[in-house]
PDB file of N, CA and C in Angstrom:
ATOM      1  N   UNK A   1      12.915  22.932  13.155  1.00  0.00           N
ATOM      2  CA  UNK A   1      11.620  22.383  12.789  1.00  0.00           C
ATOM      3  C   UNK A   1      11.748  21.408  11.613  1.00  0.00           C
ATOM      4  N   UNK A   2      12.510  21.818  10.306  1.00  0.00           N
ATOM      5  CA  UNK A   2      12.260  21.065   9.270  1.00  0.00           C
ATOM      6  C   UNK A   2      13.327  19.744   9.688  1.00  0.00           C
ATOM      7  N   UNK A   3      14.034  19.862  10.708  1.00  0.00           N
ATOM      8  CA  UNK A   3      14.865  18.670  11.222  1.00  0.00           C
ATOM      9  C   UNK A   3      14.204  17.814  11.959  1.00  0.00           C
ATOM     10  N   UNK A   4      13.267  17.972  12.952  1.00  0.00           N
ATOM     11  CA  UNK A   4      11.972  17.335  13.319  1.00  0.00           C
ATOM     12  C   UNK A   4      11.079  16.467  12.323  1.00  0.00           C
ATOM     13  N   UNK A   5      11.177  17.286  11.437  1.00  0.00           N
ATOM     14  CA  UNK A   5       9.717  16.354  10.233  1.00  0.00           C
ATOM     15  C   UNK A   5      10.644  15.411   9.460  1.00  0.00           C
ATOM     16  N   UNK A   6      12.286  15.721   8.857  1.00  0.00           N
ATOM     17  CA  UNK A   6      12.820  14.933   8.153  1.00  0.00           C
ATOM     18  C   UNK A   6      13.018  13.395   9.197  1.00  0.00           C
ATOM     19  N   UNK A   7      13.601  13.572  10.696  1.00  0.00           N
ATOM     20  CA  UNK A   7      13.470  12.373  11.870  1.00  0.00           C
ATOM     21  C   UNK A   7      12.087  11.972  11.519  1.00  0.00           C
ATOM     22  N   UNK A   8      11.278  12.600  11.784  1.00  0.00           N
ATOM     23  CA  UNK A   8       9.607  11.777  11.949  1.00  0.00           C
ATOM     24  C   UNK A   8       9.677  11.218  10.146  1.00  0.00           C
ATOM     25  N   UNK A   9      10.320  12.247   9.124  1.00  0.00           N
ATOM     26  CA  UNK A   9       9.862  11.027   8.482  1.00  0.00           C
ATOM     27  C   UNK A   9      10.855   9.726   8.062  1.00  0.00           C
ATOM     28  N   UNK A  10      11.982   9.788   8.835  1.00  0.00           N
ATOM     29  CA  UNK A  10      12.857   8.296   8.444  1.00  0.00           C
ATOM     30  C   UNK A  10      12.363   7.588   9.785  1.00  0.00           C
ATOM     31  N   UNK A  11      11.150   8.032  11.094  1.00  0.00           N
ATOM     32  CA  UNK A  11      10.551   7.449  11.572  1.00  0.00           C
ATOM     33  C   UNK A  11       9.641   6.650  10.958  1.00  0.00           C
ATOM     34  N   UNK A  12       8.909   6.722   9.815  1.00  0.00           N
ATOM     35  CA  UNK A  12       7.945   6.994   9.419  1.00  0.00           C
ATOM     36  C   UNK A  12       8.080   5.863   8.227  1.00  0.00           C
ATOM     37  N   UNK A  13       9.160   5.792   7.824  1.00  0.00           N
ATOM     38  CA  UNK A  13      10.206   5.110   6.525  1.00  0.00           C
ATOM     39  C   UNK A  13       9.912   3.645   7.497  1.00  0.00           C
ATOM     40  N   UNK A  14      10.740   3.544   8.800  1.00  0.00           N
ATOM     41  CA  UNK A  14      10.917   2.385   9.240  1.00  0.00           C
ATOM     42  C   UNK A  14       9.891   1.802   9.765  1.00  0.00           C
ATOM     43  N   UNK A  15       8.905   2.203  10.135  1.00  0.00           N
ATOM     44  CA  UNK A  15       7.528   1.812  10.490  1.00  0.00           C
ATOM     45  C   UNK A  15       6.975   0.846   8.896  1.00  0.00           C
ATOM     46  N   UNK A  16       6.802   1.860   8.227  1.00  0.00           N
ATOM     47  CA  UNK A  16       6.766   1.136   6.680  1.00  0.00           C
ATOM     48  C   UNK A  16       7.608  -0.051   6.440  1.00  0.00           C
ATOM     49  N   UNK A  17       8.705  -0.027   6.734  1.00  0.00           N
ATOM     50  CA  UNK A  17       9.271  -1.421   6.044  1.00  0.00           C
ATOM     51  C   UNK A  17       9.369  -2.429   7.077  1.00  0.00           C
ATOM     52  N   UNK A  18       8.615  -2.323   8.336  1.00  0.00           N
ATOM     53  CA  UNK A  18       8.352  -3.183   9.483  1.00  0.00           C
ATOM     54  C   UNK A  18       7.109  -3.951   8.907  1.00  0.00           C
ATOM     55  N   UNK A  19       6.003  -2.676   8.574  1.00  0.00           N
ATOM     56  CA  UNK A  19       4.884  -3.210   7.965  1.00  0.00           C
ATOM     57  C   UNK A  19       4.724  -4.246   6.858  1.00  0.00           C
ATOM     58  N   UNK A  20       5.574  -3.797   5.675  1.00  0.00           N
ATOM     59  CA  UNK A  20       6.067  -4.639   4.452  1.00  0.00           C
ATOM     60  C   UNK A  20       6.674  -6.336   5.294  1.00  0.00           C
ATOM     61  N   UNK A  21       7.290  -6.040   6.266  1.00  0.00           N
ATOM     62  CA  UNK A  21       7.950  -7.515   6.556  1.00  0.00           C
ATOM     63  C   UNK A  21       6.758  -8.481   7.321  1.00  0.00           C
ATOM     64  N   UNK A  22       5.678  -7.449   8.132  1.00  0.00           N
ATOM     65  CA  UNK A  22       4.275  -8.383   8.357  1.00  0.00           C
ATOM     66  C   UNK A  22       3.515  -8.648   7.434  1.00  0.00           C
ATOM     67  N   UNK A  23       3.441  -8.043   6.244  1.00  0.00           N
ATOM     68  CA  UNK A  23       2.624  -8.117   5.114  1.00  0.00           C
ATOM     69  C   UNK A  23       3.507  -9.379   4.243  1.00  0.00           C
ATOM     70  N   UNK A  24       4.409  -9.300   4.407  1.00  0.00           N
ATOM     71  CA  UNK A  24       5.369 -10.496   3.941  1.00  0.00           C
ATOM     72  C   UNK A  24       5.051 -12.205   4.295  1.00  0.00           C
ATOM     73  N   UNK A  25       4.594 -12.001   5.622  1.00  0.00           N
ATOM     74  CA  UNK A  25       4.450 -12.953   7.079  1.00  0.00           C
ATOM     75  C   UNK A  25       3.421 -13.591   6.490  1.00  0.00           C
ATOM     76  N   UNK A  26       2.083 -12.404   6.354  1.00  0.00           N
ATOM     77  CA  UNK A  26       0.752 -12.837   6.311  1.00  0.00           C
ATOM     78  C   UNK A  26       0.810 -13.143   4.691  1.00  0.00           C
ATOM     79  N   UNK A  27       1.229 -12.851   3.692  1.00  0.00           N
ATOM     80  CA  UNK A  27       1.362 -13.592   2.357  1.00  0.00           C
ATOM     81  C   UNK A  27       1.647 -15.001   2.759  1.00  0.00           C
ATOM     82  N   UNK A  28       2.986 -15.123   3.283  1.00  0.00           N
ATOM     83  CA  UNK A  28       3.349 -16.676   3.490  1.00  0.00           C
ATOM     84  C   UNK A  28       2.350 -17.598   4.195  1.00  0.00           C
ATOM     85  N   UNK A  29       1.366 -16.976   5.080  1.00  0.00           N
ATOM     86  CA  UNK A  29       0.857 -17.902   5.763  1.00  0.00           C
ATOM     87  C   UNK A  29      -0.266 -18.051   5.030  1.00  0.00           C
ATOM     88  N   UNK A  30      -0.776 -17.183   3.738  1.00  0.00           N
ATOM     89  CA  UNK A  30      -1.793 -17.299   2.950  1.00  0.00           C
ATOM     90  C   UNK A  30      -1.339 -18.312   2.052  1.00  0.00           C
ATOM     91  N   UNK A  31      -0.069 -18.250   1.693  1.00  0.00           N
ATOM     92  CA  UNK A  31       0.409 -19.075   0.575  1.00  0.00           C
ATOM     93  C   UNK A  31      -0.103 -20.914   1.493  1.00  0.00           C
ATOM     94  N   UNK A  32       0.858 -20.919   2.145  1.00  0.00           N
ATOM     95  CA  UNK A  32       0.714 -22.038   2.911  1.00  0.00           C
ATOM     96  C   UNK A  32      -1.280 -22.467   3.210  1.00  0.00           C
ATOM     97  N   UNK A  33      -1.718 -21.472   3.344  1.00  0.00           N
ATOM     98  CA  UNK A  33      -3.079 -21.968   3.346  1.00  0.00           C
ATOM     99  C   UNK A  33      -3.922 -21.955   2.633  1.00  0.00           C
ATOM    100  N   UNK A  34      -2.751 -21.963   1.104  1.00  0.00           N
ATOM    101  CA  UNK A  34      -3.971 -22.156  -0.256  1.00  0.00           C
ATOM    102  C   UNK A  34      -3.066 -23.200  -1.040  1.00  0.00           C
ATOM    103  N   UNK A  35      -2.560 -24.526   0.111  1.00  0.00           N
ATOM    104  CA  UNK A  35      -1.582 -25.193  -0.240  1.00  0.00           C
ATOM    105  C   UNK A  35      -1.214 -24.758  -1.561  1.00  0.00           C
ATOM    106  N   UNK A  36      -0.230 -23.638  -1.288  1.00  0.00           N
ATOM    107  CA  UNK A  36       0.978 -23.134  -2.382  1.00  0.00           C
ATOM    108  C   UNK A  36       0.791 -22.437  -3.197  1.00  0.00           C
ATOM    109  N   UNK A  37      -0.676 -22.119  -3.739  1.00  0.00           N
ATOM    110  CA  UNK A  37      -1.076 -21.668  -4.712  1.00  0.00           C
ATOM    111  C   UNK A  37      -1.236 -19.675  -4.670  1.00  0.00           C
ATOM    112  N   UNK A  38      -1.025 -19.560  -5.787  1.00  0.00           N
ATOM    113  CA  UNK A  38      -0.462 -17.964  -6.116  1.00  0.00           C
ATOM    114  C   UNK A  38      -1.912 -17.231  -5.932  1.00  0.00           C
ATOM    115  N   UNK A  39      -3.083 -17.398  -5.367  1.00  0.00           N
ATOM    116  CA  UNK A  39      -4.698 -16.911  -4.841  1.00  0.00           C
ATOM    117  C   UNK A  39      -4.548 -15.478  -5.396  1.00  0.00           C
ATOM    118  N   UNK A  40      -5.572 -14.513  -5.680  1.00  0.00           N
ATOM    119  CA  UNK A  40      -5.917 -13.399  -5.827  1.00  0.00           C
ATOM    120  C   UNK A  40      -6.025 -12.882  -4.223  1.00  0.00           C
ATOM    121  N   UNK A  41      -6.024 -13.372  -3.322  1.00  0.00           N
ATOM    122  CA  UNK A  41      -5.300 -12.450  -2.073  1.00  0.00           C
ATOM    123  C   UNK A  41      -4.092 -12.547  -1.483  1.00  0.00           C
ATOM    124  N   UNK A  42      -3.100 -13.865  -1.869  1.00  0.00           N
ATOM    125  CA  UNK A  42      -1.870 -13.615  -1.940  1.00  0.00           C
ATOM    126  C   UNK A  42      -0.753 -12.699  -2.578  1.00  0.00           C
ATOM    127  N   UNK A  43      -1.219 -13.017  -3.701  1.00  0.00           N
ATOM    128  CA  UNK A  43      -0.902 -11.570  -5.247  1.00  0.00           C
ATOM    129  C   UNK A  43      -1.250 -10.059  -4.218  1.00  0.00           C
ATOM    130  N   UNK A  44      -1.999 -10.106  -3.813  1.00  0.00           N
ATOM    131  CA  UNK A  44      -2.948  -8.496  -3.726  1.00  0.00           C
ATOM    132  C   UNK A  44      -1.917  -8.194  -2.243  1.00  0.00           C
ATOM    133  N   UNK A  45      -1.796  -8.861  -1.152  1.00  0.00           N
ATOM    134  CA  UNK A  45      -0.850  -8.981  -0.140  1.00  0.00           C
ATOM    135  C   UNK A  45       0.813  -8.473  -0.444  1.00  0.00           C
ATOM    136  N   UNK A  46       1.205  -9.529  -1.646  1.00  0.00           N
ATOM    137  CA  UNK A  46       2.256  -9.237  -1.931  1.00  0.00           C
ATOM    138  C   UNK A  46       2.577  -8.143  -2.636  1.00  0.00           C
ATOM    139  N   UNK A  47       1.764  -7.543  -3.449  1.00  0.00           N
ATOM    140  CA  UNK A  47       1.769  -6.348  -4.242  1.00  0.00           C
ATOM    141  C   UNK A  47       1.691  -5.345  -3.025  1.00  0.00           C
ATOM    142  N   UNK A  48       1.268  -5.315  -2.551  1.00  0.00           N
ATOM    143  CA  UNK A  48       0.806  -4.534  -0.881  1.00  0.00           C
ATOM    144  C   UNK A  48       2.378  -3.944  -0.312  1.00  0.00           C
ATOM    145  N   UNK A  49       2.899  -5.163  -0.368  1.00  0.00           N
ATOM    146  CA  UNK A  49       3.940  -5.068   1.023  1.00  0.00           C
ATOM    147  C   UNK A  49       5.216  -4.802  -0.098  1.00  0.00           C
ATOM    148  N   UNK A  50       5.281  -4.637  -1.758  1.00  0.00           N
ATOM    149  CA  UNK A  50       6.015  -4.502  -2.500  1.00  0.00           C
ATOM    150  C   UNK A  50       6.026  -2.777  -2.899  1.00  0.00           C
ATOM    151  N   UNK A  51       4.836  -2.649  -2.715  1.00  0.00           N
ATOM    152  CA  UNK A  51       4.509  -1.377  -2.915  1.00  0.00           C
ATOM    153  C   UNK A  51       4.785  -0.084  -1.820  1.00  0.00           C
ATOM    154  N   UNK A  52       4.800  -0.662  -0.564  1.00  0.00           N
ATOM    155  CA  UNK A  52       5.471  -0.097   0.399  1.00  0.00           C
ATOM    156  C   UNK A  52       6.803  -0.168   1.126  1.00  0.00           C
ATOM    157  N   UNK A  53       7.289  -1.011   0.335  1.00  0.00           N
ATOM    158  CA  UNK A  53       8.610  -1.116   0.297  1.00  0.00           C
ATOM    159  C   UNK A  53       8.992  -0.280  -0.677  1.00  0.00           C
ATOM    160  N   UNK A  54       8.428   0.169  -2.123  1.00  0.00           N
ATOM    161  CA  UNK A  54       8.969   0.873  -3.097  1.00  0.00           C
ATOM    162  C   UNK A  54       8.638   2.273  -2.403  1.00  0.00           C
ATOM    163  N   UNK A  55       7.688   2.944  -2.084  1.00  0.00           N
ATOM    164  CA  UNK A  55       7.440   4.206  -1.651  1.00  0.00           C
ATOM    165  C   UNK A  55       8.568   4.668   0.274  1.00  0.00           C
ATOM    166  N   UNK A  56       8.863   3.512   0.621  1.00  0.00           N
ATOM    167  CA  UNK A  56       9.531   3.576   1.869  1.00  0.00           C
ATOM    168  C   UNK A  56      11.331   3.686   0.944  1.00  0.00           C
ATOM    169  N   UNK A  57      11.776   3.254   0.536  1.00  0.00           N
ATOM    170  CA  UNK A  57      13.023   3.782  -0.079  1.00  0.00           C
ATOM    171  C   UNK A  57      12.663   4.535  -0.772  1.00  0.00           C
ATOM    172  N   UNK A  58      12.198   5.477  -1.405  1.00  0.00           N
ATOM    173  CA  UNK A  58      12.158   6.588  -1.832  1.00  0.00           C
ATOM    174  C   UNK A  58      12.379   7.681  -1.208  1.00  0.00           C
ATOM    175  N   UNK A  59      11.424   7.287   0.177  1.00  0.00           N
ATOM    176  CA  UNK A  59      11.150   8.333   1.485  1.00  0.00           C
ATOM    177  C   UNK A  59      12.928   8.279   2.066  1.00  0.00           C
ATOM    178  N   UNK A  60      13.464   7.019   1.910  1.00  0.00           N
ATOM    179  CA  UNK A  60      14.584   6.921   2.783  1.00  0.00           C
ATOM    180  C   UNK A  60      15.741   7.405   1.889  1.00  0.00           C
ATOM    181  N   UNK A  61      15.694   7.307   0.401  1.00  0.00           N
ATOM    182  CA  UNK A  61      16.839   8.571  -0.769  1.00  0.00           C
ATOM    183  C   UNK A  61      16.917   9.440   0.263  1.00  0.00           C
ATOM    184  N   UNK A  62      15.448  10.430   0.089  1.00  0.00           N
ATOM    185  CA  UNK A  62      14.997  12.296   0.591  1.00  0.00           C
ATOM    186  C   UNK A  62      15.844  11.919   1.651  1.00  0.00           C
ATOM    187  N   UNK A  63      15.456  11.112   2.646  1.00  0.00           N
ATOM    188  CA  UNK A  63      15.684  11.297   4.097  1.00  0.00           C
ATOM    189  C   UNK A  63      17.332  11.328   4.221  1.00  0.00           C
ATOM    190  N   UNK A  64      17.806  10.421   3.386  1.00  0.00           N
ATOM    191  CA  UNK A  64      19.625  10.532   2.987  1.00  0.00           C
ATOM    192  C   UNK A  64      20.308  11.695   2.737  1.00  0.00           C
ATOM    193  N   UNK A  65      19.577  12.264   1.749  1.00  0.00           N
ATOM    194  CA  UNK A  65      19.691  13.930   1.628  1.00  0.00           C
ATOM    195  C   UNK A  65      20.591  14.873   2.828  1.00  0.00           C
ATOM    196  N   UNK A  66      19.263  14.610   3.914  1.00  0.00           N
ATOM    197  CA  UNK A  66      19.650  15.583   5.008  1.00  0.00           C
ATOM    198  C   UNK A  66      20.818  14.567   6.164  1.00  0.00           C
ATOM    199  N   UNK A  67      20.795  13.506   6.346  1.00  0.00           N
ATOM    200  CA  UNK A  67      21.707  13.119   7.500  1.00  0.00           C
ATOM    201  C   UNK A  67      22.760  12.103   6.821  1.00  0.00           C
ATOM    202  N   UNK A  68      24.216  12.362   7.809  1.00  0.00           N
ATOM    203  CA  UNK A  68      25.167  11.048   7.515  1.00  0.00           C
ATOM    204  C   UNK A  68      24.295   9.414   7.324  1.00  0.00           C
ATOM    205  N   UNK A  69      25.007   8.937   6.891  1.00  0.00           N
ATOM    206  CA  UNK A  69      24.256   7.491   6.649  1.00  0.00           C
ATOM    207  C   UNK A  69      24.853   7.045   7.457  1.00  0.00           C
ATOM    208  N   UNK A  70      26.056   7.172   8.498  1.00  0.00           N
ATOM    209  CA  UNK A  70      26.104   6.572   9.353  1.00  0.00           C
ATOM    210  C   UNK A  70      25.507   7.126  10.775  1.00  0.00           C
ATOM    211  N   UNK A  71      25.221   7.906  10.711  1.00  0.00           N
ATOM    212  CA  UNK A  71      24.242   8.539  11.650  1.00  0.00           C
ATOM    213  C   UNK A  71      22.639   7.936  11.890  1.00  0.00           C
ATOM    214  N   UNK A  72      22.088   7.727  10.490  1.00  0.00           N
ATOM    215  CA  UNK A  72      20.551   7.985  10.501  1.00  0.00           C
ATOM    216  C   UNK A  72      20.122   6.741  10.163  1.00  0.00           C
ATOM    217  N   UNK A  73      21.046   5.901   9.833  1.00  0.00           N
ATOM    218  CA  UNK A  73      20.928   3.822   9.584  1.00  0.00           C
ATOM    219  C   UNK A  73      20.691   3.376  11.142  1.00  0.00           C
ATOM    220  N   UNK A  74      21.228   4.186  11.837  1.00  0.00           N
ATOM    221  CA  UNK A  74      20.753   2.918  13.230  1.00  0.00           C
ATOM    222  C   UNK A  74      19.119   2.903  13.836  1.00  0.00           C
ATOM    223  N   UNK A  75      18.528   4.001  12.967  1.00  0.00           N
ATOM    224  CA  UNK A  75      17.318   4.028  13.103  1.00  0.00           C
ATOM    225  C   UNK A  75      16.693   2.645  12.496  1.00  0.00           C
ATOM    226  N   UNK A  76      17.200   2.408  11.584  1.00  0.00           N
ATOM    227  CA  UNK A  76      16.679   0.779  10.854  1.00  0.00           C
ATOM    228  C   UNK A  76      16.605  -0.072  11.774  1.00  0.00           C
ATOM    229  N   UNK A  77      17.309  -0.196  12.810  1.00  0.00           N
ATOM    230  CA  UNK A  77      17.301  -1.300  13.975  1.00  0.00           C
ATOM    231  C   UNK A  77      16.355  -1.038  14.374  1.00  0.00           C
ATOM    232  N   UNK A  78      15.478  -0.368  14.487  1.00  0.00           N
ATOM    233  CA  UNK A  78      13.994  -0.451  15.412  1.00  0.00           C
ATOM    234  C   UNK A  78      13.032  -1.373  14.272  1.00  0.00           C
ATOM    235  N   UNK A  79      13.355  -1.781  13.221  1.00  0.00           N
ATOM    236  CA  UNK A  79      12.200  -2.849  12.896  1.00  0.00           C
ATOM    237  C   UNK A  79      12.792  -3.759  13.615  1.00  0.00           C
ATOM    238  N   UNK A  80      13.584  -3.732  14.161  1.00  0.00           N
ATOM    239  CA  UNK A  80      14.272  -5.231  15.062  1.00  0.00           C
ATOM    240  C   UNK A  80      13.388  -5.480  16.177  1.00  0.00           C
ATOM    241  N   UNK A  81      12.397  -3.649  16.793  1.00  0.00           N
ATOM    242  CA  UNK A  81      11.552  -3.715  17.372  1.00  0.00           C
ATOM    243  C   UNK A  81      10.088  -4.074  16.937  1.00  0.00           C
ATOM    244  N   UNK A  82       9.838  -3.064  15.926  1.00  0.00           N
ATOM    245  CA  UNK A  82       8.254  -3.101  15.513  1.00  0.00           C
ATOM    246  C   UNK A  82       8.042  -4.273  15.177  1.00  0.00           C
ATOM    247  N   UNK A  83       8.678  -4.934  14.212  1.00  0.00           N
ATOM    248  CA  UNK A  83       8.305  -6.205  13.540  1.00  0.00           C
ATOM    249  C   UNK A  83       7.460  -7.308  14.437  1.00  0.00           C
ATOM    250  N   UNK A  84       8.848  -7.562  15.638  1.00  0.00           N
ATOM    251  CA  UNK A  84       8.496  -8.888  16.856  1.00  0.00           C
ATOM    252  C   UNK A  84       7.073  -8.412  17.515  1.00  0.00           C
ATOM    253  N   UNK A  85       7.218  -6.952  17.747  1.00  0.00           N
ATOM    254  CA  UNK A  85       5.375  -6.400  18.432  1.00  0.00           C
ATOM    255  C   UNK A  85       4.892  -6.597  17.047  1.00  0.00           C
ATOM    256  N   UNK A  86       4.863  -6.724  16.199  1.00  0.00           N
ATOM    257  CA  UNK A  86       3.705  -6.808  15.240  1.00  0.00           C
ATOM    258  C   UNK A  86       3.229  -8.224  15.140  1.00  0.00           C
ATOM    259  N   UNK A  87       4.280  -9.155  15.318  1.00  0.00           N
ATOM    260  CA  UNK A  87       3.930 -10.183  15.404  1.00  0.00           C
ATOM    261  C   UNK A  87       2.905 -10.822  16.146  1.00  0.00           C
ATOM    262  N   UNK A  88       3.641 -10.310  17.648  1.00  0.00           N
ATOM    263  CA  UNK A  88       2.476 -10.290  18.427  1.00  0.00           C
ATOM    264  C   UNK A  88       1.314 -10.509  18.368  1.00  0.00           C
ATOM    265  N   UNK A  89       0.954  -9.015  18.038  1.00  0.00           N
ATOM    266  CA  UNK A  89      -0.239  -8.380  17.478  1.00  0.00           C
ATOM    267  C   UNK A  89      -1.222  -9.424  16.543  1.00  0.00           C
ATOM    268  N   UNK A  90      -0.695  -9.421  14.927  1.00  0.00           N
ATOM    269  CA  UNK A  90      -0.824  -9.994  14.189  1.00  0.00           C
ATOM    270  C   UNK A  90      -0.885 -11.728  14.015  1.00  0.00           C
ATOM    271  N   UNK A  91      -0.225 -12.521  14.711  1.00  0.00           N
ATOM    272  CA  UNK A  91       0.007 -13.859  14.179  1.00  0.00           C
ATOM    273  C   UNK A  91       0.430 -14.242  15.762  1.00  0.00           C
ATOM    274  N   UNK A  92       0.057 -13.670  16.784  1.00  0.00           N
ATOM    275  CA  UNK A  92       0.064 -14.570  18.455  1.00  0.00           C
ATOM    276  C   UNK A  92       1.447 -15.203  18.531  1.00  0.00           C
ATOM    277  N   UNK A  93       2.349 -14.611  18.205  1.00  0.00           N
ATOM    278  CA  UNK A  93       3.932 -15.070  18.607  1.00  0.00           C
ATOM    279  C   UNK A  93       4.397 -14.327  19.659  1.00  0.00           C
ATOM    280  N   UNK A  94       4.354 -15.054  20.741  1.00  0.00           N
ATOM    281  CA  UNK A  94       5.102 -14.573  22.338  1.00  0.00           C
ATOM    282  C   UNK A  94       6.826 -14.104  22.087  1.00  0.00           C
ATOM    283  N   UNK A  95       6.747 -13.044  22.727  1.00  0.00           N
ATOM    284  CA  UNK A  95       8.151 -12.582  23.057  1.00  0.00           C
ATOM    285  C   UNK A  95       8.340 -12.851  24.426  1.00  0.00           C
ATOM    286  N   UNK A  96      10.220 -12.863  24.634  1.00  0.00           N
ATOM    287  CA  UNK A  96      11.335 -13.511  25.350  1.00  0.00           C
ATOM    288  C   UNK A  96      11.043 -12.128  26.358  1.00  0.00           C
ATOM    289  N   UNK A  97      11.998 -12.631  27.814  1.00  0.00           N
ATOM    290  CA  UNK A  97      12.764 -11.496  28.254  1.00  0.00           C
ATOM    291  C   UNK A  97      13.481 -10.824  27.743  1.00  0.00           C
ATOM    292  N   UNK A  98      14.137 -12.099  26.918  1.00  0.00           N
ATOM    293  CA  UNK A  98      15.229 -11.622  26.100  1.00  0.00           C
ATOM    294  C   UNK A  98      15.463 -10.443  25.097  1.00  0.00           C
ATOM    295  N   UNK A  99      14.234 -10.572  24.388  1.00  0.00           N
ATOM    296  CA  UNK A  99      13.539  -9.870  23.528  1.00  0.00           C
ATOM    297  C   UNK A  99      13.660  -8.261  24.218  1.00  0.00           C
ATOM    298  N   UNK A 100      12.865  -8.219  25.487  1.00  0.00           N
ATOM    299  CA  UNK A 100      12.454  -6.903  26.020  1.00  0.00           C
ATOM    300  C   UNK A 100      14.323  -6.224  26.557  1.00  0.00           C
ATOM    301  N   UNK A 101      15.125  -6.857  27.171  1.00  0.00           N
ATOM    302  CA  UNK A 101      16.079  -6.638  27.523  1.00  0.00           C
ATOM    303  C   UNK A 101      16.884  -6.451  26.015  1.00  0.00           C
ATOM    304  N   UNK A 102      17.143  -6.969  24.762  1.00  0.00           N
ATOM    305  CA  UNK A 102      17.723  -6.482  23.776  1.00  0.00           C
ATOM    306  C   UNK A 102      17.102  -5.122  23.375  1.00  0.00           C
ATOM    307  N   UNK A 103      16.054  -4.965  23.621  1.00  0.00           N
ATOM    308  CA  UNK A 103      15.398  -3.624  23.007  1.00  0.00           C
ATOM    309  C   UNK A 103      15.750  -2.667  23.183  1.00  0.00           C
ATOM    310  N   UNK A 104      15.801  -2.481  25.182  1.00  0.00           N
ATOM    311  CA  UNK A 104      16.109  -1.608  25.529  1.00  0.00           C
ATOM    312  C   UNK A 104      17.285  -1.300  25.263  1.00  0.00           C
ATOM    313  N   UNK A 105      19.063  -2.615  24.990  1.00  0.00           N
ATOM    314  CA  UNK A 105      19.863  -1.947  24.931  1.00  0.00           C
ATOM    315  C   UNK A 105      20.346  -1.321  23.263  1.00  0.00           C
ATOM    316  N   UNK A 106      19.427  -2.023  22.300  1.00  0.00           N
ATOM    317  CA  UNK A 106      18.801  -1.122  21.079  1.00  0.00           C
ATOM    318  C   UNK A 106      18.888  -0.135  21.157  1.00  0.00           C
ATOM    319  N   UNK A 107      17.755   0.352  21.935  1.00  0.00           N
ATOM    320  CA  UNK A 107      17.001   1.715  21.969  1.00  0.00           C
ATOM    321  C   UNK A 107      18.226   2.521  22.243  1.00  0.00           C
ATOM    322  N   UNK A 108      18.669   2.079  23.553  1.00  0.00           N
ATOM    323  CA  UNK A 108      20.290   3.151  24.010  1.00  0.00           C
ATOM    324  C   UNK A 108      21.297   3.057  22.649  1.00  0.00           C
ATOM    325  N   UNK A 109      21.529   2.421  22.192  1.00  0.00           N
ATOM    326  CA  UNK A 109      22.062   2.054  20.934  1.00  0.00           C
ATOM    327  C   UNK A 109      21.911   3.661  19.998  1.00  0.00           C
ATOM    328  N   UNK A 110      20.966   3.585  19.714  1.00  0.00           N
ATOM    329  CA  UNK A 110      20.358   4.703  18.714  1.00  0.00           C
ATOM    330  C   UNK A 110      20.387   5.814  19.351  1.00  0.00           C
ATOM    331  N   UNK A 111      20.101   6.045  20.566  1.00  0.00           N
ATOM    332  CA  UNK A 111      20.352   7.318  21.039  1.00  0.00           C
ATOM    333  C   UNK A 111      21.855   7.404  21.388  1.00  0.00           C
ATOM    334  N   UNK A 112      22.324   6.794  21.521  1.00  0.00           N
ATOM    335  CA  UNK A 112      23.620   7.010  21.488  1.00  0.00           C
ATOM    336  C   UNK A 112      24.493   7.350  20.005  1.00  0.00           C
ATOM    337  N   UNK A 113      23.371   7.445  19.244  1.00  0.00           N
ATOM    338  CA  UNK A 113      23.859   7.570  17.733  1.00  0.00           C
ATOM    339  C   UNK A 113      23.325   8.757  17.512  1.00  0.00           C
ATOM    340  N   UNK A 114      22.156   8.943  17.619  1.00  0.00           N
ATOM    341  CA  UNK A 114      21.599  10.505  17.123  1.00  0.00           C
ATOM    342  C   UNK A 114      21.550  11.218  17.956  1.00  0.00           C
ATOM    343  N   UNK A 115      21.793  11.336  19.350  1.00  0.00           N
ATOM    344  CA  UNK A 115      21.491  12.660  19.908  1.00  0.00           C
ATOM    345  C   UNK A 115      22.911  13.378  19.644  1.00  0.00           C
ATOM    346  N   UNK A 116      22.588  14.636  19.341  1.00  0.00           N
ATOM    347  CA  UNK A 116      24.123  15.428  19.041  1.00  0.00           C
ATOM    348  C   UNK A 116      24.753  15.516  20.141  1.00  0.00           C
ATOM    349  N   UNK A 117      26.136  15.974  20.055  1.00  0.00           N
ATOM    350  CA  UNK A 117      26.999  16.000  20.659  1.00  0.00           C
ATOM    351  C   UNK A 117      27.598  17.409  20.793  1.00  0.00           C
ATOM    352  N   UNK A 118      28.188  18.048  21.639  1.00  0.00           N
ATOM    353  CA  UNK A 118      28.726  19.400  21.951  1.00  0.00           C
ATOM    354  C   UNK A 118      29.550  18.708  21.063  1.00  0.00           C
TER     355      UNK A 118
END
């Protein structure tokens, strides 16, 4: 059980620093649309996505604790996923085949890293 919640939370870690890299996105495109200027919602954006970057390595120390680091790092490759869907989402940037076909062999990637082994 408590091996379940420590996964969900270096799940949980990388979701966060996917978020921080869209919050990153949408600063820049604020910057750019206050030709350049440092705005009280650029500041507030960037403090945002700085701040969850500081509380997401913290989470990811604890989470070091319990697993090899070469074990529990290939989980980081899934912002390779969330990010491009956030984009999506967020700022209307189309994804590739390419895109969907790297994912999946991602995804096998990581399970080929964490599921235990006899």
């Amino acid at each position: 059980m408590a091996s379940s919640y420590r996964l969900l939370t270096a799940l949980i870690t990388v979701v966060m620093i996917s978020t921080g890299q869209i919050l990153f996105k949408l600063a820049a495109e604020r910057i750019r649309a206050s030709d350049g200027q440092l705005t009280v919602p650029v500041l507030t954006v960037v403090a945002l996505s700085l701040l969850l970057y500081g509380v997401a390595t913290l989470a990811w120390i604890w989470i070091l604790q319990y697993y090899p680091l070469s074990r529990i790092y290939p989980l980081m490759a899934l912002s390779f996923v969330f990010v491009p869907l956030g984009s999506t989402v967020f700022f209307g940037e189309r994804l590739t085949v390419s895109f969907f076909l790297g994912t999946a062999l991602l995804l096998a990637g990581i399970l080929l890293v964490l599921v235990p082994r006899p």
